[in-house]
C-alpha atoms as a PDB file:
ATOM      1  CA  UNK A   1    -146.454-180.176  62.790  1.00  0.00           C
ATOM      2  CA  UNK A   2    -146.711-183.702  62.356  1.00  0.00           C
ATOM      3  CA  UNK A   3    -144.837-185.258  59.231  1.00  0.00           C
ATOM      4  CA  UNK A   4    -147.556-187.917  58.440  1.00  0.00           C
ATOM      5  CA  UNK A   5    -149.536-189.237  55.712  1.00  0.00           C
ATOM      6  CA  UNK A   6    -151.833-191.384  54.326  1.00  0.00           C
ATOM      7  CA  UNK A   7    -152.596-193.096  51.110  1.00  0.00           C
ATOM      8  CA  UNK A   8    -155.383-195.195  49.495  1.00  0.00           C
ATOM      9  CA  UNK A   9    -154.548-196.226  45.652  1.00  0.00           C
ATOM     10  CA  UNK A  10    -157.080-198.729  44.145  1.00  0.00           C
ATOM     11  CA  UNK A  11    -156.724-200.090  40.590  1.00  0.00           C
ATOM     12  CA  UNK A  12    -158.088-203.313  38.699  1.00  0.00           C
ATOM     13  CA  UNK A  13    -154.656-204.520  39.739  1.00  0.00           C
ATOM     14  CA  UNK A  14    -154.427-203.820  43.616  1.00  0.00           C
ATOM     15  CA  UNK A  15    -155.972-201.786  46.446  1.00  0.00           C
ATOM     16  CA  UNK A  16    -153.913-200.331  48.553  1.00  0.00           C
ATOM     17  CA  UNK A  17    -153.859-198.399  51.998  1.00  0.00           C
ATOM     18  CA  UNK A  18    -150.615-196.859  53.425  1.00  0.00           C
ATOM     19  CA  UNK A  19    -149.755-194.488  56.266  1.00  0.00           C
ATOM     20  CA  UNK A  20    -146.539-193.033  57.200  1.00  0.00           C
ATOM     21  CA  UNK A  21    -144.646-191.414  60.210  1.00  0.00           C
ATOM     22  CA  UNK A  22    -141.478-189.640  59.023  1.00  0.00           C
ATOM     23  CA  UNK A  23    -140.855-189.029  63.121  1.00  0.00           C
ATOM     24  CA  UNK A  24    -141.962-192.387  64.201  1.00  0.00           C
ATOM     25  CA  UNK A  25    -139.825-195.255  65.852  1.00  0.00           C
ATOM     26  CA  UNK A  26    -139.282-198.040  63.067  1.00  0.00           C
ATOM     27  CA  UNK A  27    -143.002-199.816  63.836  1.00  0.00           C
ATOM     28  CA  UNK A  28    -144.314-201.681  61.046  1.00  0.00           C
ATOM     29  CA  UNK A  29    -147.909-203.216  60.203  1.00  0.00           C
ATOM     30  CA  UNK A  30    -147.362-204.884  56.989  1.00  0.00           C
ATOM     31  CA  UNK A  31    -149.449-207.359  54.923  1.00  0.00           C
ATOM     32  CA  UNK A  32    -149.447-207.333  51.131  1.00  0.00           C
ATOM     33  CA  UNK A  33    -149.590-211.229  50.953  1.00  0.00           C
ATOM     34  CA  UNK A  34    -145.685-211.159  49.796  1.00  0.00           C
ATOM     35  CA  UNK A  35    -143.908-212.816  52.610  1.00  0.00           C
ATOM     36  CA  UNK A  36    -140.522-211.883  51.288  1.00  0.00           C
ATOM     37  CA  UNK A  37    -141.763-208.670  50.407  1.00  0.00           C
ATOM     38  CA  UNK A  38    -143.294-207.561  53.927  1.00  0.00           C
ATOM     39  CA  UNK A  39    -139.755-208.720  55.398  1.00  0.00           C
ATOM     40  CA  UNK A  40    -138.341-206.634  53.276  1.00  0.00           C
ATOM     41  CA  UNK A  41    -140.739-203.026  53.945  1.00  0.00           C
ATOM     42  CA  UNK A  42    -140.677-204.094  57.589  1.00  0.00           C
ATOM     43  CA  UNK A  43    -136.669-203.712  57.322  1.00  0.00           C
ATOM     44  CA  UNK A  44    -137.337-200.518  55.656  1.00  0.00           C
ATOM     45  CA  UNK A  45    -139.014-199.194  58.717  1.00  0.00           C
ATOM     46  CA  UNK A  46    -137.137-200.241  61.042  1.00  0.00           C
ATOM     47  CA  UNK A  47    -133.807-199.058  59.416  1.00  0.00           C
ATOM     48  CA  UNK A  48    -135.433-195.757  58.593  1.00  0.00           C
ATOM     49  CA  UNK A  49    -136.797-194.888  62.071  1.00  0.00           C
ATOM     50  CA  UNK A  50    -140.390-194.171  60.580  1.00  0.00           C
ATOM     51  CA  UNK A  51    -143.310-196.332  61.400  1.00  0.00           C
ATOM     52  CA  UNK A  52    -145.346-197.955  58.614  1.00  0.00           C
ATOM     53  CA  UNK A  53    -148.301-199.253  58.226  1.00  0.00           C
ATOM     54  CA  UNK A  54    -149.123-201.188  54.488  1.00  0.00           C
ATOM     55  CA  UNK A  55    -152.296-203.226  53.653  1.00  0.00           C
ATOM     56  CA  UNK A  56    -152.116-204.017  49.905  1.00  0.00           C
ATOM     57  CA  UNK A  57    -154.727-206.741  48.107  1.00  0.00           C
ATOM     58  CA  UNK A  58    -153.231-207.378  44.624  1.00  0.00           C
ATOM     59  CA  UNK A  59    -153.478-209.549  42.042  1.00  0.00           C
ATOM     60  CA  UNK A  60    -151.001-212.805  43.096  1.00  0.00           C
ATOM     61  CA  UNK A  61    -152.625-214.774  41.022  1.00  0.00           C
ATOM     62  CA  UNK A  62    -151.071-213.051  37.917  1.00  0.00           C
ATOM     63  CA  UNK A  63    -147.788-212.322  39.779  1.00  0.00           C
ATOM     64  CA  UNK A  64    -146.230-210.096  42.356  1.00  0.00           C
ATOM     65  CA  UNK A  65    -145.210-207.298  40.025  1.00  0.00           C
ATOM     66  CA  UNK A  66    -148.284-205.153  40.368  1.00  0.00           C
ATOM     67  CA  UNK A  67    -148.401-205.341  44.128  1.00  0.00           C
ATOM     68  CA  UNK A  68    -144.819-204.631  44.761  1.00  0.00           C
ATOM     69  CA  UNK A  69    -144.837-201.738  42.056  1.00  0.00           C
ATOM     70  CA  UNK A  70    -147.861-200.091  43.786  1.00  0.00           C
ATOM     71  CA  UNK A  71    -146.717-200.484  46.853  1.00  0.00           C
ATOM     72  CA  UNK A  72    -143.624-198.476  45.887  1.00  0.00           C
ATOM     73  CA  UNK A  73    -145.960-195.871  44.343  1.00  0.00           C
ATOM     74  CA  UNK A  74    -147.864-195.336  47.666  1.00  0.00           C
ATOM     75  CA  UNK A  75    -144.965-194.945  49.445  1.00  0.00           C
ATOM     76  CA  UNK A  76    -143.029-192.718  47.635  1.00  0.00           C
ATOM     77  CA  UNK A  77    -146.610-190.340  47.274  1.00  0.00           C
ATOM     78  CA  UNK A  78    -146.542-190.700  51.129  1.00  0.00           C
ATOM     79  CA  UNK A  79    -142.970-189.223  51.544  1.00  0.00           C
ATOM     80  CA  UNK A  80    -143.447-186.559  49.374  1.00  0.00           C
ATOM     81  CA  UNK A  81    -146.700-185.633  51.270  1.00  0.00           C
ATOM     82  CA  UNK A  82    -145.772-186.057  54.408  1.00  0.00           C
ATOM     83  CA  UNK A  83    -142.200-183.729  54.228  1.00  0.00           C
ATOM     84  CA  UNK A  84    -145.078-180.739  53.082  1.00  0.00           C
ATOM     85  CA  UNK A  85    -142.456-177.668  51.796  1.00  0.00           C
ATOM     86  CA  UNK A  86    -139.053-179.862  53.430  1.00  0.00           C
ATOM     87  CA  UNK A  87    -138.459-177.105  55.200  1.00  0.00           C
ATOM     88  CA  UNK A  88    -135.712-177.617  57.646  1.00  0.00           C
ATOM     89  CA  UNK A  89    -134.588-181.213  56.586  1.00  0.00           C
ATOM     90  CA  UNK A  90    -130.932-182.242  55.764  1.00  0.00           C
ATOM     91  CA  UNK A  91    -132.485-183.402  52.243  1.00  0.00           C
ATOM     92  CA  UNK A  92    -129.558-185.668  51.174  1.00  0.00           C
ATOM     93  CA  UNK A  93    -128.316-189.043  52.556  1.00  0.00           C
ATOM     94  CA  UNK A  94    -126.082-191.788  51.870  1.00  0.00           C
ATOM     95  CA  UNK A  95    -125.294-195.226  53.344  1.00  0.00           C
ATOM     96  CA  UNK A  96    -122.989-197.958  52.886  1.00  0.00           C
ATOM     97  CA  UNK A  97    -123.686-200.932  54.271  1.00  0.00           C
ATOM     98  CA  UNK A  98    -122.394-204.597  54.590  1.00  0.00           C
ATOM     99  CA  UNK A  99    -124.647-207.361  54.608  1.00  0.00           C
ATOM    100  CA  UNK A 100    -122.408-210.509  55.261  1.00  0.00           C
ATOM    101  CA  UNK A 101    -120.638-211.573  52.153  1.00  0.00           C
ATOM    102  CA  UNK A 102    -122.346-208.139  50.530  1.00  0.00           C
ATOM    103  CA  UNK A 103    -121.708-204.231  50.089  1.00  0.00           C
ATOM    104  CA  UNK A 104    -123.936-201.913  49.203  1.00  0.00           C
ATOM    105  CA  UNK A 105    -123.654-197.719  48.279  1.00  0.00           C
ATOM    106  CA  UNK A 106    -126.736-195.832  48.132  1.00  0.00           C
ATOM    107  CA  UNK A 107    -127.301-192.149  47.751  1.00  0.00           C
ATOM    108  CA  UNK A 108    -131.071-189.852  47.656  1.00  0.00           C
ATOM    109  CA  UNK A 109    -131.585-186.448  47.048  1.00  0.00           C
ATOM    110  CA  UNK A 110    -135.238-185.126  48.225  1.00  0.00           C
ATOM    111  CA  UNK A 111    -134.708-182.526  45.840  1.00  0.00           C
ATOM    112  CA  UNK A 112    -138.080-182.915  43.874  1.00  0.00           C
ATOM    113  CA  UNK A 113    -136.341-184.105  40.914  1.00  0.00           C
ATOM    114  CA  UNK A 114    -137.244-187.998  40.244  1.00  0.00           C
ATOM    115  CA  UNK A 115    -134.307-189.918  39.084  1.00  0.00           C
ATOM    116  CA  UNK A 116    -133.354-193.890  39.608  1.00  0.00           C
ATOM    117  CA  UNK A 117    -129.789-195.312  38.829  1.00  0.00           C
ATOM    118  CA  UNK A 118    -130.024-199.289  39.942  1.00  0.00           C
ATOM    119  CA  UNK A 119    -126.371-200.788  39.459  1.00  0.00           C
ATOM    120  CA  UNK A 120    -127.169-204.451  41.067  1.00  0.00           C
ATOM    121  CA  UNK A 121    -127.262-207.857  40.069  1.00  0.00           C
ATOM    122  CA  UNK A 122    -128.900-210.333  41.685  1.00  0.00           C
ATOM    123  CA  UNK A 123    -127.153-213.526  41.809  1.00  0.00           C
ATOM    124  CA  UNK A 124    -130.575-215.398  41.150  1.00  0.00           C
ATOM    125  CA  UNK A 125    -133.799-214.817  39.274  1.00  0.00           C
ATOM    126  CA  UNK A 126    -135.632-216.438  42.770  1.00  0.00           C
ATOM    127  CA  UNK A 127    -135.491-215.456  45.971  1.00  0.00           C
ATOM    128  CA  UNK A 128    -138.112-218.018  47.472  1.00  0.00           C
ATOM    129  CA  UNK A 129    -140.863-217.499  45.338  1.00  0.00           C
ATOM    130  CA  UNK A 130    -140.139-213.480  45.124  1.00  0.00           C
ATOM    131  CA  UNK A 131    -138.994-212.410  41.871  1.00  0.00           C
ATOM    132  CA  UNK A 132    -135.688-210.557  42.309  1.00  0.00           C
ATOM    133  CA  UNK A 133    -135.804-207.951  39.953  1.00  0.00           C
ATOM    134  CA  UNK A 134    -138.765-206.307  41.756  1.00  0.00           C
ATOM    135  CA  UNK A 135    -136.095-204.948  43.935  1.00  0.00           C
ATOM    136  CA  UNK A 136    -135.195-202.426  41.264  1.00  0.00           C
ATOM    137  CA  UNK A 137    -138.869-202.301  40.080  1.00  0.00           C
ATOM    138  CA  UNK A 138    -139.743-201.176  43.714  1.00  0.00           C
ATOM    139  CA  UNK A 139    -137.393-198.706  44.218  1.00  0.00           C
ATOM    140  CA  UNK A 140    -137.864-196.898  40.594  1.00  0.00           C
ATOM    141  CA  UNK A 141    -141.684-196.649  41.723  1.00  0.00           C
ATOM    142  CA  UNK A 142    -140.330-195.640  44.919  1.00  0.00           C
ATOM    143  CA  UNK A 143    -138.162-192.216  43.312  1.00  0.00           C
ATOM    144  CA  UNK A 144    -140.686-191.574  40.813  1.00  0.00           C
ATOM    145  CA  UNK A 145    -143.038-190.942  43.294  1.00  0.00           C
ATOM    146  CA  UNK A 146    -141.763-189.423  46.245  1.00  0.00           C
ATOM    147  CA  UNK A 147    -139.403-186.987  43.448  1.00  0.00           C
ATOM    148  CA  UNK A 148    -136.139-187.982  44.294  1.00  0.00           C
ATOM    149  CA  UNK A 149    -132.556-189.109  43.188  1.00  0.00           C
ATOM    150  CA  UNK A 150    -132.122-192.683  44.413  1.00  0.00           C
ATOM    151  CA  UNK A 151    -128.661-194.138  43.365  1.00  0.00           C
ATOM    152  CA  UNK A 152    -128.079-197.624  44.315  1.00  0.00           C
ATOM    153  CA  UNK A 153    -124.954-199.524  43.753  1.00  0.00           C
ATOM    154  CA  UNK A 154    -124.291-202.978  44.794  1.00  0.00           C
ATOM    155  CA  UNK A 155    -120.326-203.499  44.653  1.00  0.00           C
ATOM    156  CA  UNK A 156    -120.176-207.462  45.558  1.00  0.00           C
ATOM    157  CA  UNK A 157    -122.956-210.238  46.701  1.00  0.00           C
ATOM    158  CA  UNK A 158    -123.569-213.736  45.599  1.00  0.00           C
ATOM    159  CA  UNK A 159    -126.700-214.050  48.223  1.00  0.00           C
ATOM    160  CA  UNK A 160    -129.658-212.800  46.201  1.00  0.00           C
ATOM    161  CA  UNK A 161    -131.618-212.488  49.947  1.00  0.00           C
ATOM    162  CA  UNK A 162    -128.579-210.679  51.087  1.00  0.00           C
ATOM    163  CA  UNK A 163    -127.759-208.171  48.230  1.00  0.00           C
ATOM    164  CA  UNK A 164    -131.947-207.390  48.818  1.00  0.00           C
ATOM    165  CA  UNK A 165    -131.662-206.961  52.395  1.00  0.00           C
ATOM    166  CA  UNK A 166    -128.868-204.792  51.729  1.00  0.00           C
ATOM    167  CA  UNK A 167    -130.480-202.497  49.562  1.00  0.00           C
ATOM    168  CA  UNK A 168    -133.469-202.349  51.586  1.00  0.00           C
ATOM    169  CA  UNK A 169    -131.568-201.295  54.600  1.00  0.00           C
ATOM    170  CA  UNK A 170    -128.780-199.312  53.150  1.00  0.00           C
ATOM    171  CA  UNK A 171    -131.697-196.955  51.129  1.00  0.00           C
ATOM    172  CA  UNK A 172    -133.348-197.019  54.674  1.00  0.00           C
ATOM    173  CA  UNK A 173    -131.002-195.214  56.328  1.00  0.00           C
ATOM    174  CA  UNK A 174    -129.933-192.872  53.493  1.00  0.00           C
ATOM    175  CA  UNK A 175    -133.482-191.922  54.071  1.00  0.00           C
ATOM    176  CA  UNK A 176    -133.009-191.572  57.786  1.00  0.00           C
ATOM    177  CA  UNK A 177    -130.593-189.041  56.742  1.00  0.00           C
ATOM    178  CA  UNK A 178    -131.872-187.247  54.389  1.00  0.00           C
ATOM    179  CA  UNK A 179    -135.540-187.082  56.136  1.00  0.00           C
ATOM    180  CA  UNK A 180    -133.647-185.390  59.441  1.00  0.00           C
ATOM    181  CA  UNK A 181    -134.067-182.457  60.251  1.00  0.00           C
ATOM    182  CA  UNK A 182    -130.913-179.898  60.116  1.00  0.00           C
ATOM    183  CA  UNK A 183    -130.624-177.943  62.887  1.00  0.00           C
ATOM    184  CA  UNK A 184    -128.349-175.539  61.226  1.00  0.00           C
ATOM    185  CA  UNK A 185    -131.165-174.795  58.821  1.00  0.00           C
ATOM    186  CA  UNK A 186    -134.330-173.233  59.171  1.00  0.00           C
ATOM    187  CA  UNK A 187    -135.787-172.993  55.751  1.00  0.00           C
ATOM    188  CA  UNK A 188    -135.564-174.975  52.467  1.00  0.00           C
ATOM    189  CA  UNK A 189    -132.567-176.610  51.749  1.00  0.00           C
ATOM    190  CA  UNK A 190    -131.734-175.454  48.429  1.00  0.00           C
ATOM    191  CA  UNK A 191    -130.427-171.767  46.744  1.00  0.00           C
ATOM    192  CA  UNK A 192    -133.731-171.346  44.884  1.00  0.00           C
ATOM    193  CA  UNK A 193    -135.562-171.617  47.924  1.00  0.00           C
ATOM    194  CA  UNK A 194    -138.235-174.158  47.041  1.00  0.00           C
ATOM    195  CA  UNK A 195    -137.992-177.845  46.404  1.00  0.00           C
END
């Protein structure tokens, strides 16, 4: 059964359209009209082995809050609709990963229980003209939404691009793990026997 899904969100703030493939091969489509931000979900794809496909109109001329914070809501609604009952999946991952001068820990659960812990500074308000502390806003929308424990924890960066591009690829492939399947497994990963 294919682990797919699609999703159309439209506010007064932003329309969005967003498919998924949990089983796809990194391929990403993306235009939201945030360059920084695109680079940044096309990294997520490719790091995370599923192909995405994002077409988001917000409102830019406010600021890129709205945009990036829906985005993250589509997504994380895509997940959770796309791994139907998680049967079979490994359901936790974890990552570290260097990104030149920076290090980066993150941890998910796809447990149905939404939770965000964001321990990272970013060395600068700016990166370009992408406001760094969407990052975290992103990724809160993200677990909210898709019901699971993201913990992020940057150790050391003084490259605001880098410490992003960290935690965009580190959570990617925490998400390759967890989104795996477990061939030792063949129902629902958990003692209660639903998620």
């Amino acid at each position: 059964m294919p682990r797919t899904a699609t999703v159309q969100r439209k506010t007064a703030e932003t329309e969005i359209e967003l498919s998924l493939n949990l089983d796809g091969a990194g391929q990403a489509d993306v235009q939201t009209g945030v360059g920084f931000f695109d680079h940044m979900l096309t990294l997520l794809a490719r790091h995370s082995a599923c192909d995405l496909t994002v077409r988001a109109a917000g409102d830019l001329e406010v600021d890129q809050h709205h945009t990036v914070e829906d985005v993250g809501i589509c997504l994380g609604m895509a997940v959770e609709q796309a791994l139907g009952d998680k049967r079979g999946i490994c359901r936790y991952g974890h990552f570290t990963l260097p990104m030149e001068e920076t290090l980066v820990n993150s941890a998910v659960d796809l447990g149905g229980r939404a939770y965000f812990v964001c321990r990272a500074e970013m060395p600068s308000p700016k990166i370009g003209d992408f406001d760094s502390e969407l990052v975290a806003e992103f990724w809160h929308a993200f677990a909210q939404h898709a019901r699971c424990n993201l913990h992020v924890e940057v150790r050391y960066g003084q490259n605001s691009h880098h410490v992003a591009e960290g935690i965009f690829k580190s959570v990617a492939r925490s998400l390759r793990m967890a989104l795996s399947p477990d061939s030792r497994i063949e129902g629902v990963p958990s003692t209660k026997g639903t998620l």
